[in-house]
N, C-alpha and C. Protein backbone atom coordinates (compact mmCIF):
# COMPACT_ATOMS: atom_id res chain seq x y z
N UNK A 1 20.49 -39.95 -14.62
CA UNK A 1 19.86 -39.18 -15.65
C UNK A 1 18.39 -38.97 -15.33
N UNK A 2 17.84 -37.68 -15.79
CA UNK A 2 16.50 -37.87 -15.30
C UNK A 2 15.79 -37.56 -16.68
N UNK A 3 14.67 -38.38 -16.06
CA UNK A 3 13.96 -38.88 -17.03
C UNK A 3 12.76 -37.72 -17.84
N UNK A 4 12.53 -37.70 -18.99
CA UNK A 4 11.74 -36.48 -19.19
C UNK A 4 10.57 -36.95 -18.97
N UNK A 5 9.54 -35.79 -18.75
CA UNK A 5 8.43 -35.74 -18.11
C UNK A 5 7.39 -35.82 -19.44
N UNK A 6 7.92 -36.24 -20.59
CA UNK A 6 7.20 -36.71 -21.68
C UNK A 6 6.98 -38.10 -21.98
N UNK A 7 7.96 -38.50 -21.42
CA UNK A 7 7.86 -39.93 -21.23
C UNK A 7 7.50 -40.65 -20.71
N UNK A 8 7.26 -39.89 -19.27
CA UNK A 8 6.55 -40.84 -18.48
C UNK A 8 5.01 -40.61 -18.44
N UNK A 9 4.43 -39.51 -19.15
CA UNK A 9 3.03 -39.69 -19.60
C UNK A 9 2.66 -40.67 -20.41
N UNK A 10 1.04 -41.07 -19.57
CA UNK A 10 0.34 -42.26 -20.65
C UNK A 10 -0.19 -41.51 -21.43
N UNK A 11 -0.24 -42.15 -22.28
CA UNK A 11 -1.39 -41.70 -23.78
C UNK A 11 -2.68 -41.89 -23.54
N UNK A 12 -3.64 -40.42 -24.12
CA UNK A 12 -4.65 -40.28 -23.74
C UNK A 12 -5.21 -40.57 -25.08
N UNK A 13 -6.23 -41.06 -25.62
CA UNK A 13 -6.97 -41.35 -26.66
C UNK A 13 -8.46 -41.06 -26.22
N UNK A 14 -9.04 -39.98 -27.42
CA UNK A 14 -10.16 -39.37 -27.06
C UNK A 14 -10.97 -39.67 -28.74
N UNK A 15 -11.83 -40.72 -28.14
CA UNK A 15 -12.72 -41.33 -29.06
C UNK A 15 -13.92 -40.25 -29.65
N UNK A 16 -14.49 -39.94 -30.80
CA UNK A 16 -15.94 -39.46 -31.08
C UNK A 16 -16.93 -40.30 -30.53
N UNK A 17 -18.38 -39.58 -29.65
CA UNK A 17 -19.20 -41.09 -29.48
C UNK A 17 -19.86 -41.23 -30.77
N UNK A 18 -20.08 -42.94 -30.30
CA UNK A 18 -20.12 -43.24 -31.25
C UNK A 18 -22.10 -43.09 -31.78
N UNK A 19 -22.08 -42.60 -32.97
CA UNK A 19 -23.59 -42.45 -33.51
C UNK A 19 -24.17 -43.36 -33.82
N UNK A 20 -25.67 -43.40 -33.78
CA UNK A 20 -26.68 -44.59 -34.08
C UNK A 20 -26.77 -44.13 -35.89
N UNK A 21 -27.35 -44.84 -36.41
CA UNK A 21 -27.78 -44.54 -37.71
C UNK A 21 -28.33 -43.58 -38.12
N UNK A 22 -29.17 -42.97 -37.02
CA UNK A 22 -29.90 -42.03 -37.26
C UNK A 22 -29.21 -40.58 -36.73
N UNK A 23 -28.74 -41.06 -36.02
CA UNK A 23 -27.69 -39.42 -35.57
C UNK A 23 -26.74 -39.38 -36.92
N UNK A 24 -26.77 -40.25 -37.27
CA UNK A 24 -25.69 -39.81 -38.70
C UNK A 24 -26.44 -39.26 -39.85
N UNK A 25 -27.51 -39.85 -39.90
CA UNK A 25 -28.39 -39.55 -41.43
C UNK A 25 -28.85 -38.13 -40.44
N UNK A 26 -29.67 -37.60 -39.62
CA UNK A 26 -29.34 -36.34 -39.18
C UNK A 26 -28.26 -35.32 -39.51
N UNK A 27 -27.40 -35.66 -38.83
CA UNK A 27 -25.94 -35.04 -39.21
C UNK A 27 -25.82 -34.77 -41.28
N UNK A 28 -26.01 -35.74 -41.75
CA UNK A 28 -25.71 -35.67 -43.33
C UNK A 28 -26.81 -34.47 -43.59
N UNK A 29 -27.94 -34.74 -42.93
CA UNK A 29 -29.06 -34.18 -43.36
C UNK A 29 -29.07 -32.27 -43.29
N UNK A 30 -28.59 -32.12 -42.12
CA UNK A 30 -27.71 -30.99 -41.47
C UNK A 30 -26.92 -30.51 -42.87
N UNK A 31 -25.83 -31.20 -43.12
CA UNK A 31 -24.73 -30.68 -43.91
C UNK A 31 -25.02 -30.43 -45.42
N UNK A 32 -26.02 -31.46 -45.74
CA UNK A 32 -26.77 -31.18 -46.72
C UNK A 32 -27.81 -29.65 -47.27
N UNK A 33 -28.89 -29.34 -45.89
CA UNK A 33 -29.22 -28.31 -46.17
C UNK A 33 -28.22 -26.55 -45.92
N UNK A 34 -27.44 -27.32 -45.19
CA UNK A 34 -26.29 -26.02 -45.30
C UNK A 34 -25.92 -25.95 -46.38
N UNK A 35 -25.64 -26.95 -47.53
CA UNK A 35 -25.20 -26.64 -48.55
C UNK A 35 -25.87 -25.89 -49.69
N UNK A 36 -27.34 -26.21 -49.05
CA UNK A 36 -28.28 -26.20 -50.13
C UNK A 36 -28.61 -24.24 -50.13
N UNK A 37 -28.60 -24.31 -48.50
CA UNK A 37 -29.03 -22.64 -48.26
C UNK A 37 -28.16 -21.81 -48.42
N UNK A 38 -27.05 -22.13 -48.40
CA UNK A 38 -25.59 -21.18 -47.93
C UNK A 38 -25.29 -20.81 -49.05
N UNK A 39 -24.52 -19.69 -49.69
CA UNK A 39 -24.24 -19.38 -50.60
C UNK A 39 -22.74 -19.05 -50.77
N UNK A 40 -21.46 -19.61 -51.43
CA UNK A 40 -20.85 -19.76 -51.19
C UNK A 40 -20.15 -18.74 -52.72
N UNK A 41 -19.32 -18.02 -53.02
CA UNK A 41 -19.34 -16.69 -53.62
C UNK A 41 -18.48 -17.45 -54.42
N UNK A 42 -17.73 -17.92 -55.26
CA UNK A 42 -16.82 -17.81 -56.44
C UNK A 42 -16.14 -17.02 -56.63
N UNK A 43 -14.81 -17.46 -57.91
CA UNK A 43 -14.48 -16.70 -58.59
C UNK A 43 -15.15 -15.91 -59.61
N UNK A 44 -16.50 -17.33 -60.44
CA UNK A 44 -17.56 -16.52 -61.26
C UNK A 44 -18.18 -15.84 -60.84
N UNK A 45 -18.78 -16.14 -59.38
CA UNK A 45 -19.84 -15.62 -59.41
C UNK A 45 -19.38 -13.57 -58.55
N UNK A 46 -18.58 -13.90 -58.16
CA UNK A 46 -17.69 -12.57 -57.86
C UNK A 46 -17.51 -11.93 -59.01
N UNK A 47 -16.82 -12.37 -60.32
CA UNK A 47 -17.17 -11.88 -61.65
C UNK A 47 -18.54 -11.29 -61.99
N UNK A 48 -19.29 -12.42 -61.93
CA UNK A 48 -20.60 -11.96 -62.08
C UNK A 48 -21.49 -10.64 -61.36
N UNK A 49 -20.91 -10.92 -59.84
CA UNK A 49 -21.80 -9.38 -59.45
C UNK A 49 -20.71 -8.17 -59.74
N UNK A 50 -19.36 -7.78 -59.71
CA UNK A 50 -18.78 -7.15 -60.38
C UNK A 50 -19.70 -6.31 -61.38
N UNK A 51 -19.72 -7.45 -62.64
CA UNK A 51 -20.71 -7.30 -64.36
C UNK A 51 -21.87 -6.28 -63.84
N UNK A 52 -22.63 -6.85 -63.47
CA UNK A 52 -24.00 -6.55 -62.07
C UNK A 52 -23.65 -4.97 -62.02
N UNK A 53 -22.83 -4.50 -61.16
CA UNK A 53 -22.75 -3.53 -60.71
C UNK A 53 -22.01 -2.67 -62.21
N UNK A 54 -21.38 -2.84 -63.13
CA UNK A 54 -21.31 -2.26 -64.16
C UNK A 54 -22.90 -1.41 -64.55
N UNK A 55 -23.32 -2.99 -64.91
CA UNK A 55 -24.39 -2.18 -65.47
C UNK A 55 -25.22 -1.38 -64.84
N UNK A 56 -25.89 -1.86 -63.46
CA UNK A 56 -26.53 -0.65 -62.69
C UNK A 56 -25.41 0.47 -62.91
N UNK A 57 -24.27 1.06 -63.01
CA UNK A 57 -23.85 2.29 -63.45
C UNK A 57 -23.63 3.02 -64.37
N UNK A 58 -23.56 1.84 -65.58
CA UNK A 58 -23.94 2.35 -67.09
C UNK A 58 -25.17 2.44 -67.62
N UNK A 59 -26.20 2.11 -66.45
CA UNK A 59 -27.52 1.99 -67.26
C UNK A 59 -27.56 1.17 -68.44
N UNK A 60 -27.24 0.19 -68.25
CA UNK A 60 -27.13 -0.70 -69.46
C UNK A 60 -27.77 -2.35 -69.31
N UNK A 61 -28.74 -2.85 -69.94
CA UNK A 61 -29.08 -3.95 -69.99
C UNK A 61 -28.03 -5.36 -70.16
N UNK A 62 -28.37 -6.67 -70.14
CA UNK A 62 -27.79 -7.77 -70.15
C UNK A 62 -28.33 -8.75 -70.23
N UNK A 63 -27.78 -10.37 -70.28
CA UNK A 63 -28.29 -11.25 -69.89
C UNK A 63 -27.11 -12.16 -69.47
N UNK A 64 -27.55 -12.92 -69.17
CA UNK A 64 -26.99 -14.36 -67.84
C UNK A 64 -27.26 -15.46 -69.33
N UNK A 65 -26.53 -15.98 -69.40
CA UNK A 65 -27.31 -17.22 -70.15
C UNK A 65 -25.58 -18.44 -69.73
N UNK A 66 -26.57 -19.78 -69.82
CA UNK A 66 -25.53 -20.74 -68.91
C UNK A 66 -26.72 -21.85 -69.19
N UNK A 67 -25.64 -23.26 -68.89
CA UNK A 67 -26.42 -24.70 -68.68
C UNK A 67 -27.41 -24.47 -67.33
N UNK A 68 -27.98 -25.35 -67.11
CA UNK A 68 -28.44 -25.60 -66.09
C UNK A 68 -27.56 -25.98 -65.35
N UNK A 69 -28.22 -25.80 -63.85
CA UNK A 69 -27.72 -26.31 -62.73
C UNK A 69 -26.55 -25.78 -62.49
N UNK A 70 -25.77 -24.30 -62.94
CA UNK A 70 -24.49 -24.25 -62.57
C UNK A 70 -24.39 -22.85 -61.74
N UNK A 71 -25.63 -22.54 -61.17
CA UNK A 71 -25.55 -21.32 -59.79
C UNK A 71 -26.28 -20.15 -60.57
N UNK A 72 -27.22 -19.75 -61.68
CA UNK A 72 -27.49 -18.67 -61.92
C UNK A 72 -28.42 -18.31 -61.44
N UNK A 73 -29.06 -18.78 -61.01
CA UNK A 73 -30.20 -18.72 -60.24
C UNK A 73 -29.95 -18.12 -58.53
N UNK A 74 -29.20 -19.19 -57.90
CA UNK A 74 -29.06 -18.73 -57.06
C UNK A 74 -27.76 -17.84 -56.80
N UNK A 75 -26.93 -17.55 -57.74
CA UNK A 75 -26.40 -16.27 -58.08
C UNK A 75 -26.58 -14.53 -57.84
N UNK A 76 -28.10 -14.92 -58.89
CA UNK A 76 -28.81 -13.69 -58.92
C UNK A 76 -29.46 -13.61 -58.11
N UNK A 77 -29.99 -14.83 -56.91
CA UNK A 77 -30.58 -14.56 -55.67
C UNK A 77 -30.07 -13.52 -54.67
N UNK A 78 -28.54 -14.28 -54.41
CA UNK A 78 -27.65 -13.59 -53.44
C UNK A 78 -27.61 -12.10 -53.86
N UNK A 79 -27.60 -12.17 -54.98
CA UNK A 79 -26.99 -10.12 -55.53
C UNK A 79 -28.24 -9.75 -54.64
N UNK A 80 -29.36 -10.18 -55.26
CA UNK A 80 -30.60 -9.81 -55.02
C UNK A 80 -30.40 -9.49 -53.23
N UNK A 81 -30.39 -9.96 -53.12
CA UNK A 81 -30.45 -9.94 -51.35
C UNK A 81 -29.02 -9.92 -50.99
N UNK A 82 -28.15 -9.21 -51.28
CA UNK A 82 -27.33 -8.39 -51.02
C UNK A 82 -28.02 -6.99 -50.82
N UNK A 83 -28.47 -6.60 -51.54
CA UNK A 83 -29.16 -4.81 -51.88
C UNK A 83 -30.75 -4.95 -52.06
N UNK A 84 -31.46 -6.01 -51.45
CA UNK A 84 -32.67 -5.96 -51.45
C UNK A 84 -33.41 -4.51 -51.66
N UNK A 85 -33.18 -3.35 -51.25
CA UNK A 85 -33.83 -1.99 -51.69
C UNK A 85 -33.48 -1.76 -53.07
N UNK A 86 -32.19 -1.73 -53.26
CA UNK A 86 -32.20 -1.46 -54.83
C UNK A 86 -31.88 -1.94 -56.20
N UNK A 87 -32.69 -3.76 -56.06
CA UNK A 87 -32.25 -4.51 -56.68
C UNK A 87 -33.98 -5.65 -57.09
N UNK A 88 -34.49 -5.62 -57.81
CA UNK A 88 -35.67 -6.22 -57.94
C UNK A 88 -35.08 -7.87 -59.06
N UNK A 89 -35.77 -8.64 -58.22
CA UNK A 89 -35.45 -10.29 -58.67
C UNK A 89 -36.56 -11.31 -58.97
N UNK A 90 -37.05 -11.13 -60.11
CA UNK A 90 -38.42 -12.26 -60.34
C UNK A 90 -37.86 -13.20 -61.14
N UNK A 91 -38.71 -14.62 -60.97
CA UNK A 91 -38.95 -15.35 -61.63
C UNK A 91 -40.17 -15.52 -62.27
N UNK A 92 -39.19 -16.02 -64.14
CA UNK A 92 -40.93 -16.03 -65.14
C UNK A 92 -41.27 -17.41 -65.10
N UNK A 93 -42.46 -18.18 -64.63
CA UNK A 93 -42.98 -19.24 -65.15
C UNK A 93 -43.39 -19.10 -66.21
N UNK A 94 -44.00 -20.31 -66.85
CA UNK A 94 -44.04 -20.85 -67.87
C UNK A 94 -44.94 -19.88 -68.47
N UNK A 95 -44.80 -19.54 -70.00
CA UNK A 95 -45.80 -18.24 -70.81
C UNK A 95 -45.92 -17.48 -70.01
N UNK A 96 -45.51 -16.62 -69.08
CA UNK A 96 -45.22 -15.43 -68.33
C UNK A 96 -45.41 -14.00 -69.46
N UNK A 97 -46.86 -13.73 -68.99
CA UNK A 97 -47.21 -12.56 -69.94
C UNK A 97 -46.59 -11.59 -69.41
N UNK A 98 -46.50 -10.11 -70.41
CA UNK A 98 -45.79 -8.93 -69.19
C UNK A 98 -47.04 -8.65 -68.32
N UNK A 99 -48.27 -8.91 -68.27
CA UNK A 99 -49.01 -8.72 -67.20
C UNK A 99 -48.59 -9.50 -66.21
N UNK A 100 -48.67 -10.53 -66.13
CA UNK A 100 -48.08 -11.40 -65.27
C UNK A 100 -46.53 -11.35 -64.75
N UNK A 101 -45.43 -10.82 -65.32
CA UNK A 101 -44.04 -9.78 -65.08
C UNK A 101 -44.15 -9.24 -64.32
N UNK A 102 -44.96 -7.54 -64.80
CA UNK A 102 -44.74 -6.56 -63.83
C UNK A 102 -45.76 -6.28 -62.72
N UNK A 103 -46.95 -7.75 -62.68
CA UNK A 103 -47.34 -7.25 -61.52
C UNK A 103 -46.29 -8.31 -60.34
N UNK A 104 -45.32 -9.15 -60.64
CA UNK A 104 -44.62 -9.70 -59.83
C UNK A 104 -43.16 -8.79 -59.27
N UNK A 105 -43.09 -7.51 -60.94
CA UNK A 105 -42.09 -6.96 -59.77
C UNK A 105 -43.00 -6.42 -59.21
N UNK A 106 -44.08 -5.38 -59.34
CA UNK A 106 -44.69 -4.40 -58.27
C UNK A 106 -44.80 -5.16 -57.17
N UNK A 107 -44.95 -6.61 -57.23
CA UNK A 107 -45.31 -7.01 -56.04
C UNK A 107 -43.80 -7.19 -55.17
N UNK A 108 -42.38 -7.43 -55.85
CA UNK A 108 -41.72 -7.26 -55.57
C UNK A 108 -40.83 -6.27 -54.69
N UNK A 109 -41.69 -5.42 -55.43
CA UNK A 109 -40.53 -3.97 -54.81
C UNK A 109 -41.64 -2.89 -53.78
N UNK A 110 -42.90 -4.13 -53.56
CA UNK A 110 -43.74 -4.00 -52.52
C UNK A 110 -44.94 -2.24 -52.72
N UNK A 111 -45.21 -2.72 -54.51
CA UNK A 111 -45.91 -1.27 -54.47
C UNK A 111 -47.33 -1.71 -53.83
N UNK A 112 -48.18 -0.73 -54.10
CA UNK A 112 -49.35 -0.69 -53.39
C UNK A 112 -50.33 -1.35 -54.12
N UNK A 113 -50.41 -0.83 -55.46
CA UNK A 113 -51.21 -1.68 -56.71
C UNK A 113 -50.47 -2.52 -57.16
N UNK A 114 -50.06 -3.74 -57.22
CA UNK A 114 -49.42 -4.41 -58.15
C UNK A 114 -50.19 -5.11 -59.19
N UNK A 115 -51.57 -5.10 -59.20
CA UNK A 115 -52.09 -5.92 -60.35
C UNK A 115 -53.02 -4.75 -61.02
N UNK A 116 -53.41 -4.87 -62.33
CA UNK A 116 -54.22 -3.94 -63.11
C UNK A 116 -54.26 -4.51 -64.40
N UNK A 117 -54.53 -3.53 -65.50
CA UNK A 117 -54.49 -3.94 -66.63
C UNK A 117 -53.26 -3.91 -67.34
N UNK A 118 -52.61 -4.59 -68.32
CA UNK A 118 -51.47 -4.68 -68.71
C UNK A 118 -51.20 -3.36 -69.17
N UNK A 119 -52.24 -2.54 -70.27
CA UNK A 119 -51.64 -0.78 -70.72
C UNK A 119 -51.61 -0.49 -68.78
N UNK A 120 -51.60 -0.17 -67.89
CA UNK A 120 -51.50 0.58 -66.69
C UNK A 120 -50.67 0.11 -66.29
N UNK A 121 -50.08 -1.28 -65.97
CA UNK A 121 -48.96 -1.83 -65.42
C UNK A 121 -47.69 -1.30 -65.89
N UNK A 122 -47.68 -1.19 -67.15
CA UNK A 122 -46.44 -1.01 -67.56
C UNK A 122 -45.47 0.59 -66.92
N UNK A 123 -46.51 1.94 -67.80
CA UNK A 123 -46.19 3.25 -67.00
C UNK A 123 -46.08 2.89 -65.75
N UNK A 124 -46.88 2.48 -65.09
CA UNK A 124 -47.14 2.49 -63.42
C UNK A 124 -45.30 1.80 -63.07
N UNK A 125 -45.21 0.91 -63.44
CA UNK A 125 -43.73 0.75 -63.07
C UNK A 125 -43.11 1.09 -63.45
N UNK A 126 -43.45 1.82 -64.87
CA UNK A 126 -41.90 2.72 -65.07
C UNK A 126 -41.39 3.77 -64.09
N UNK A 127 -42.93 4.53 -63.97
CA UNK A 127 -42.70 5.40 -62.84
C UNK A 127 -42.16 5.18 -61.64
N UNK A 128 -42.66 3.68 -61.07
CA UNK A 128 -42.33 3.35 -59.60
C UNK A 128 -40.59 2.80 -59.44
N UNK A 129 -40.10 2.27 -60.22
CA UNK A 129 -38.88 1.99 -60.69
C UNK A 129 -37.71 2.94 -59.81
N UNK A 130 -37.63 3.93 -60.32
CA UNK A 130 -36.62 5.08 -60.00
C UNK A 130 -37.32 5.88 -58.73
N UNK A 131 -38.50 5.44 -58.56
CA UNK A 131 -39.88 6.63 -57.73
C UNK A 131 -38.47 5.74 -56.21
N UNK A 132 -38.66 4.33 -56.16
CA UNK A 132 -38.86 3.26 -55.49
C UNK A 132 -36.89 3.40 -55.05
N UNK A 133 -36.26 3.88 -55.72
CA UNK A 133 -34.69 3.53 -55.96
C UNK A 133 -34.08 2.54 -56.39
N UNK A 134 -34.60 1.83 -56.98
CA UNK A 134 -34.43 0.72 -57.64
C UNK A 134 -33.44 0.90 -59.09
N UNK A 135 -32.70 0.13 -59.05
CA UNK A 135 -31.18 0.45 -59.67
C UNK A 135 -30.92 -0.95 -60.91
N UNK A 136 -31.67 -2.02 -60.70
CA UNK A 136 -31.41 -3.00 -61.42
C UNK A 136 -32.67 -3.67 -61.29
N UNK A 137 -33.50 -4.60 -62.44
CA UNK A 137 -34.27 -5.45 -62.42
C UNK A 137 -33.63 -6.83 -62.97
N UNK A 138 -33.77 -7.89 -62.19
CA UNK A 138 -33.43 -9.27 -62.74
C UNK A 138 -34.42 -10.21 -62.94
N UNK A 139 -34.14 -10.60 -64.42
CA UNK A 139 -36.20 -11.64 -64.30
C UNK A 139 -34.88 -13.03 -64.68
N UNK A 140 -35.29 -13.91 -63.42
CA UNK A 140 -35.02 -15.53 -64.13
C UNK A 140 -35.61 -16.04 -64.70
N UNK A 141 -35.39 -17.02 -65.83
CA UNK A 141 -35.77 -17.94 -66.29
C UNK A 141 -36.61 -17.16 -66.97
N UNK A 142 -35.88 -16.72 -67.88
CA UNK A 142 -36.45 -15.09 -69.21
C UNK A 142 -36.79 -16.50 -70.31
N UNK A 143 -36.77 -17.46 -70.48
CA UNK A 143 -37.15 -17.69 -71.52
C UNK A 143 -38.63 -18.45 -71.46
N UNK A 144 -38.94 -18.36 -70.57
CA UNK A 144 -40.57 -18.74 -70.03
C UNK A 144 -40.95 -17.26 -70.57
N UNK A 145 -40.94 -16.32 -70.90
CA UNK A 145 -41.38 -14.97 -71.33
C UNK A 145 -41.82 -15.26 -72.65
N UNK A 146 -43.13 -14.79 -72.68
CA UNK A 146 -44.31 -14.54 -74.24
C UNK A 146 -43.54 -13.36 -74.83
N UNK A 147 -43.41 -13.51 -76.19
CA UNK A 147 -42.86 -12.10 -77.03
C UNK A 147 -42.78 -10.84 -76.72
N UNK A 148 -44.41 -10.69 -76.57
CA UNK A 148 -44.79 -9.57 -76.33
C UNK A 148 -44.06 -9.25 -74.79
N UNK A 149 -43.81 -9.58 -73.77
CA UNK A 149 -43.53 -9.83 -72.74
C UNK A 149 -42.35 -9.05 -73.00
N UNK A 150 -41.13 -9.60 -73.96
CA UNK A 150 -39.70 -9.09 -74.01
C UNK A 150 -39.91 -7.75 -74.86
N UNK A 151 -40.64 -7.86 -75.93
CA UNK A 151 -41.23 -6.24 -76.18
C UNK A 151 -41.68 -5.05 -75.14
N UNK A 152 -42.34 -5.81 -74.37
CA UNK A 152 -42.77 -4.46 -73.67
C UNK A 152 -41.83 -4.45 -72.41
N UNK A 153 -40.58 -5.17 -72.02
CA UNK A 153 -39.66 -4.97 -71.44
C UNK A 153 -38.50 -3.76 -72.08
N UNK A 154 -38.30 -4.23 -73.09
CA UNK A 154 -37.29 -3.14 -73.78
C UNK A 154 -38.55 -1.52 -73.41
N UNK A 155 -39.87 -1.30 -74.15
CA UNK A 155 -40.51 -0.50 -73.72
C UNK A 155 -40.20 0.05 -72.08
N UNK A 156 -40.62 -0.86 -71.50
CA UNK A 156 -40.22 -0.32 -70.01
C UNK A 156 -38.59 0.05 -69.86
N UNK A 157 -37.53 -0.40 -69.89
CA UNK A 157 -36.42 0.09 -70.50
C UNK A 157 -35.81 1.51 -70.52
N UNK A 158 -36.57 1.39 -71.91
CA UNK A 158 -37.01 3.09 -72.36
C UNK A 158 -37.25 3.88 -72.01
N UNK A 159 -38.24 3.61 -71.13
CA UNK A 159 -39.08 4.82 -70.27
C UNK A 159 -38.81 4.79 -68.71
N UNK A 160 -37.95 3.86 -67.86
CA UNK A 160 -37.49 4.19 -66.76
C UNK A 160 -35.68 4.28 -67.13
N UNK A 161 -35.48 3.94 -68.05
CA UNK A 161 -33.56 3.80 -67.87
C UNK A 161 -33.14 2.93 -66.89
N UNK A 162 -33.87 2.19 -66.56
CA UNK A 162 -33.20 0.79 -65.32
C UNK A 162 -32.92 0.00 -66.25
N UNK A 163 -31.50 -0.97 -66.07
CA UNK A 163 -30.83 -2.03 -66.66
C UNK A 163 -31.70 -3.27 -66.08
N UNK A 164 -32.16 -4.36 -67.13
CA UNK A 164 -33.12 -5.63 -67.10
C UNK A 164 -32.28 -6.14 -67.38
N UNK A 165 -31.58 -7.22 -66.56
CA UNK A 165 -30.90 -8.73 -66.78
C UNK A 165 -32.17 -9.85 -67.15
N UNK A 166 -31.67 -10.34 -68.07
CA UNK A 166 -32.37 -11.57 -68.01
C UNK A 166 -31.32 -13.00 -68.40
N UNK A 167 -32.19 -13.45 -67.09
CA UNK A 167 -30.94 -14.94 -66.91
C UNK A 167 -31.90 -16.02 -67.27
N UNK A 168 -30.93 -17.22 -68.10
CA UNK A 168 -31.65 -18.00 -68.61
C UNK A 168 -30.92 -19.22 -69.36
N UNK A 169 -31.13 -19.85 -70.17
CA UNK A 169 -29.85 -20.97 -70.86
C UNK A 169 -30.40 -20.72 -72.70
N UNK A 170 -29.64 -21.40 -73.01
CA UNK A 170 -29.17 -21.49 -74.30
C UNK A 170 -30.25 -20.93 -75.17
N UNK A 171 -31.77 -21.43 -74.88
CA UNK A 171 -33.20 -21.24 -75.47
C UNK A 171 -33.48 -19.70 -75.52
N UNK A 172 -32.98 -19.23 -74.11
CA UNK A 172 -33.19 -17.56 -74.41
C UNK A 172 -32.38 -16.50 -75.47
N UNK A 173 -31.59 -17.55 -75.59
CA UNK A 173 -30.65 -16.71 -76.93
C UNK A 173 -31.14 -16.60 -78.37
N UNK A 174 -31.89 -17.95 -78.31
CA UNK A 174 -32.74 -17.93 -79.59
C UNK A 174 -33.61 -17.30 -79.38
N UNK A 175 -34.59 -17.01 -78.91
CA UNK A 175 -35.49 -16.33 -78.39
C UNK A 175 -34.77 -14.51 -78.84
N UNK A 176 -33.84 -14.41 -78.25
CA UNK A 176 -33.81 -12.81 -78.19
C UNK A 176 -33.35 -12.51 -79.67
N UNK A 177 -32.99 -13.84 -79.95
CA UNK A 177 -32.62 -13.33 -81.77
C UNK A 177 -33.54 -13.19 -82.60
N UNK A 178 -35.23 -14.17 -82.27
CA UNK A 178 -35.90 -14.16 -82.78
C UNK A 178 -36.79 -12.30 -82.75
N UNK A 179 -36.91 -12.29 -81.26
CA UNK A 179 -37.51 -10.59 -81.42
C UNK A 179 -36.54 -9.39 -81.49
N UNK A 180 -35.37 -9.94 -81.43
CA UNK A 180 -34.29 -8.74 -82.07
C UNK A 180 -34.26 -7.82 -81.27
């Protein structure tokens, strides 16, 4: 009988080398900021830019509102930089006047003046808005926004027809009930 030629092979065993402590905390360190940078799409968040693209076609406003920590942020990043030309993405710090707003989109959507007086800022981007092709504005963390701030957003609104998301958690809801 002859013998199969599977059998009479030795077994090869092919070890990982082996890492020092520090090639490992490297390695974690590695896998870690991949996680941190990478953006990894959902079922929500596929929902979500879907929504997104509604409204840039209905011309219609919105908001994002959610706990913390569960991707809205960097959500609205990715859209954002998906369509970087026709998609403007700020964040409001803390008491974020609309002076302080729209000279971050102008600075955003890379106009020439972005800072002035708050009456000039406002026209000036209404105009530059649609001038620019700009199809959607997203402000995070809308509830760092002064009153007047969400007032003269609906104003701007008005006078360019671009849809304003504002993403934010639970606080911005009260907030938008309060200025109606």
């Amino acid at each position: 009988m002859a013998r199969s030629q599977l059998a009479t092979q030795s077994f090869v065993e092919v070890l990982a080398p082996k890492l020092d402590r520090n090639d490992q905390i490297a390695k974690t360190s590695d896998i870690e900021e991949l996680f941190r940078s990478c953006f990894i799409t959902t079922d929500r968040a596929s929902e979500c830019f879907r929504w997104l693209d509604e409204l840039r076609l209905l011309k219609q406003c919105g908001r994002i509102i959610g706990p913390r920590d569960v991707g809205k942020s960097r959500a609205s990043l990715h859209y954002r930089n998906e369509d970087k030309k026709r998609v403007s993405y700020v964040k409001a710090w803390s008491a974020s006047s609309s002076k302080r707003l729209f000279s971050q989109i102008l600075k955003d959507i890379n106009h020439a003046a972005p800072t002035g007086k708050r009456q000039d800022l406002r026209p000036r981007l209404a105009g530059s808005l649609e001038l620019f092709g700009l199809e959607i504005v997203i402000i995070d963390n809308a509830e760092n926004l002064q009153k007047e701030a969400l007032l003269d957003l609906k104003q701007l609104f008005e006078e360019s027809n671009i849809p304003i998301v504002l993403v934010g958690g639970k606080e911005l809801d009260d907030i938008l009930q309060d200025v109606q």
